[in-house]
C-alpha atoms as a PDB file:
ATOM      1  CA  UNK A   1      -6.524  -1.661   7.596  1.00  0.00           C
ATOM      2  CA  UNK A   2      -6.050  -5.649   7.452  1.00  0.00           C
ATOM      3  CA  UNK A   3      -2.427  -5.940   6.294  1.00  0.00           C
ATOM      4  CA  UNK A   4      -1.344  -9.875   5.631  1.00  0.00           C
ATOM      5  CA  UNK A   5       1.993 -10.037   7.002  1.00  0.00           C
ATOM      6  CA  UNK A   6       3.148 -13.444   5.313  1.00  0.00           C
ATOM      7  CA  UNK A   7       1.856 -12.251   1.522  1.00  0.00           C
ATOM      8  CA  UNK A   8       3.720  -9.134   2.314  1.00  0.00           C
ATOM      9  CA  UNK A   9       7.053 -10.805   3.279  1.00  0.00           C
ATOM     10  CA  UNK A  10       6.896 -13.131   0.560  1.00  0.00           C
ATOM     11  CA  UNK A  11       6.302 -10.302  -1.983  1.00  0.00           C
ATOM     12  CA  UNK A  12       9.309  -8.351  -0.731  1.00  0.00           C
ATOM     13  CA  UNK A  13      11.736 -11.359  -1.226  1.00  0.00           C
ATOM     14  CA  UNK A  14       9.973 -13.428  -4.274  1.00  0.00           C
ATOM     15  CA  UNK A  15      12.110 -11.783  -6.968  1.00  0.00           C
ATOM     16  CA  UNK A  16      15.671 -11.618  -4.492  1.00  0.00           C
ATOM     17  CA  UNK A  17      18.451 -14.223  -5.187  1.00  0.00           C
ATOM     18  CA  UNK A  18      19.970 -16.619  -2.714  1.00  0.00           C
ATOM     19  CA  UNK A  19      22.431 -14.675  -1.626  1.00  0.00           C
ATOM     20  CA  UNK A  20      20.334 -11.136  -1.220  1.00  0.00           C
ATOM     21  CA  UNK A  21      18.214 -13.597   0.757  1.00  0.00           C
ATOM     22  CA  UNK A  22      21.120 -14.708   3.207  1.00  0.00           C
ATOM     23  CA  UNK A  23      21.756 -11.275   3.246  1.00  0.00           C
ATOM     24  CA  UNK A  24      18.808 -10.210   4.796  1.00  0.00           C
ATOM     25  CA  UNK A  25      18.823 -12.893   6.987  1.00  0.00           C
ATOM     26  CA  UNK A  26      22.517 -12.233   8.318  1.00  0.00           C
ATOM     27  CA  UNK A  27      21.571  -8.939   8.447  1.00  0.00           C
ATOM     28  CA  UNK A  28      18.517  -8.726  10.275  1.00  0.00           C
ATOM     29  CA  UNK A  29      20.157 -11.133  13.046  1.00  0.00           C
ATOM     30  CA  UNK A  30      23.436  -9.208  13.459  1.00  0.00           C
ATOM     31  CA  UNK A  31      21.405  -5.853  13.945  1.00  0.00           C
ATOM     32  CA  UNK A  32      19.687  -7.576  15.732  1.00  0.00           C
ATOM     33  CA  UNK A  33      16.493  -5.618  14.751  1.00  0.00           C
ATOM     34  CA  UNK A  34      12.828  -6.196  16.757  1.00  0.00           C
ATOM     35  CA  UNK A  35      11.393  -5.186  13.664  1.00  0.00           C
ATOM     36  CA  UNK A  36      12.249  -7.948  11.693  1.00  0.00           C
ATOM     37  CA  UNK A  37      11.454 -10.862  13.459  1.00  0.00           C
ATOM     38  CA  UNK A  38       8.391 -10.914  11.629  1.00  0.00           C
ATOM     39  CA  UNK A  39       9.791 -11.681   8.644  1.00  0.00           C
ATOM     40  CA  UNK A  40      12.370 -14.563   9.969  1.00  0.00           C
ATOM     41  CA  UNK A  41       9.169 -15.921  11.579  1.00  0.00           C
ATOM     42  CA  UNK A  42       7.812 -16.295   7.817  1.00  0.00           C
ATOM     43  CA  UNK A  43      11.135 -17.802   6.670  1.00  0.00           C
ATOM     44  CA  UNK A  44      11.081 -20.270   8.938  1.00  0.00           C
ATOM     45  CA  UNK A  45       7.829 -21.521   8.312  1.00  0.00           C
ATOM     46  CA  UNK A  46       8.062 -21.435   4.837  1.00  0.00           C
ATOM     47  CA  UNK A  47      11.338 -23.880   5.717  1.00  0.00           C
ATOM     48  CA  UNK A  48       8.790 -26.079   7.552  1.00  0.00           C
ATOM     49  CA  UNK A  49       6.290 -26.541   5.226  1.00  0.00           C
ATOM     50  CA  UNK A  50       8.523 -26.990   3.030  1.00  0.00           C
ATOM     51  CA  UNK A  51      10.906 -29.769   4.913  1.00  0.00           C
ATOM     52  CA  UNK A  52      10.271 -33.763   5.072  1.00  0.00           C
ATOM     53  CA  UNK A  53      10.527 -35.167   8.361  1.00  0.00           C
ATOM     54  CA  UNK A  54      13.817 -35.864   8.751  1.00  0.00           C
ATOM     55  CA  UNK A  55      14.767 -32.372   7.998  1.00  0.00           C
ATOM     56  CA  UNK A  56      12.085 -31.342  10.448  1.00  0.00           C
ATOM     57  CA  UNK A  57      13.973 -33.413  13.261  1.00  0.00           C
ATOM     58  CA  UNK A  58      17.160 -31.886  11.890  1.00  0.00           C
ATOM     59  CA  UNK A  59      15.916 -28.360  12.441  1.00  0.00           C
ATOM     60  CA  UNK A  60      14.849 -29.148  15.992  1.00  0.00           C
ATOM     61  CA  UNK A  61      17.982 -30.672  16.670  1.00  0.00           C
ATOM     62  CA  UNK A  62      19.408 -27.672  16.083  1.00  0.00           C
ATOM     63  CA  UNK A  63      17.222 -25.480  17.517  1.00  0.00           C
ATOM     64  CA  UNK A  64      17.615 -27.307  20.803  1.00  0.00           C
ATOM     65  CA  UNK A  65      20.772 -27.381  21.115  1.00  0.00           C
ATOM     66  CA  UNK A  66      20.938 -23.454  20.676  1.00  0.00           C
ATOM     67  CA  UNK A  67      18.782 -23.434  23.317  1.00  0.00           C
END
């Protein structure tokens, strides 16, 4: 069985508004649930792709300061 994780994902949360979205997010970090890690991974590239370079440099700012 050949299951495409990002398709998946982006099936579950196509029709959810902005705010069931942050939801989830908010959610799935304060559980903080294995399972779902998955699915942030495919957030987070989807904010990639979809970022310009300055946001890009923004988002690793970010990320390594949390770090």
């Amino acid at each position: 069985m050949n299951i495409d994780i990002r398709k998946s994902i982006i099936n579950n949360f196509k029709d959810n508004n902005v705010g069931e979205i942050k939801d989830s997010i908010v959610n799935s970090i304060k559980d903080r649930d294995e399972i779902t890690l998955p699915g942030l991974g495919v957030f987070f590239e989807i904010l990639w792709n979809n970022s310009n370079e300055n946001e890009k440099d923004n988002i690793l700012t970010i990320l390594k300061k949390g770090l």
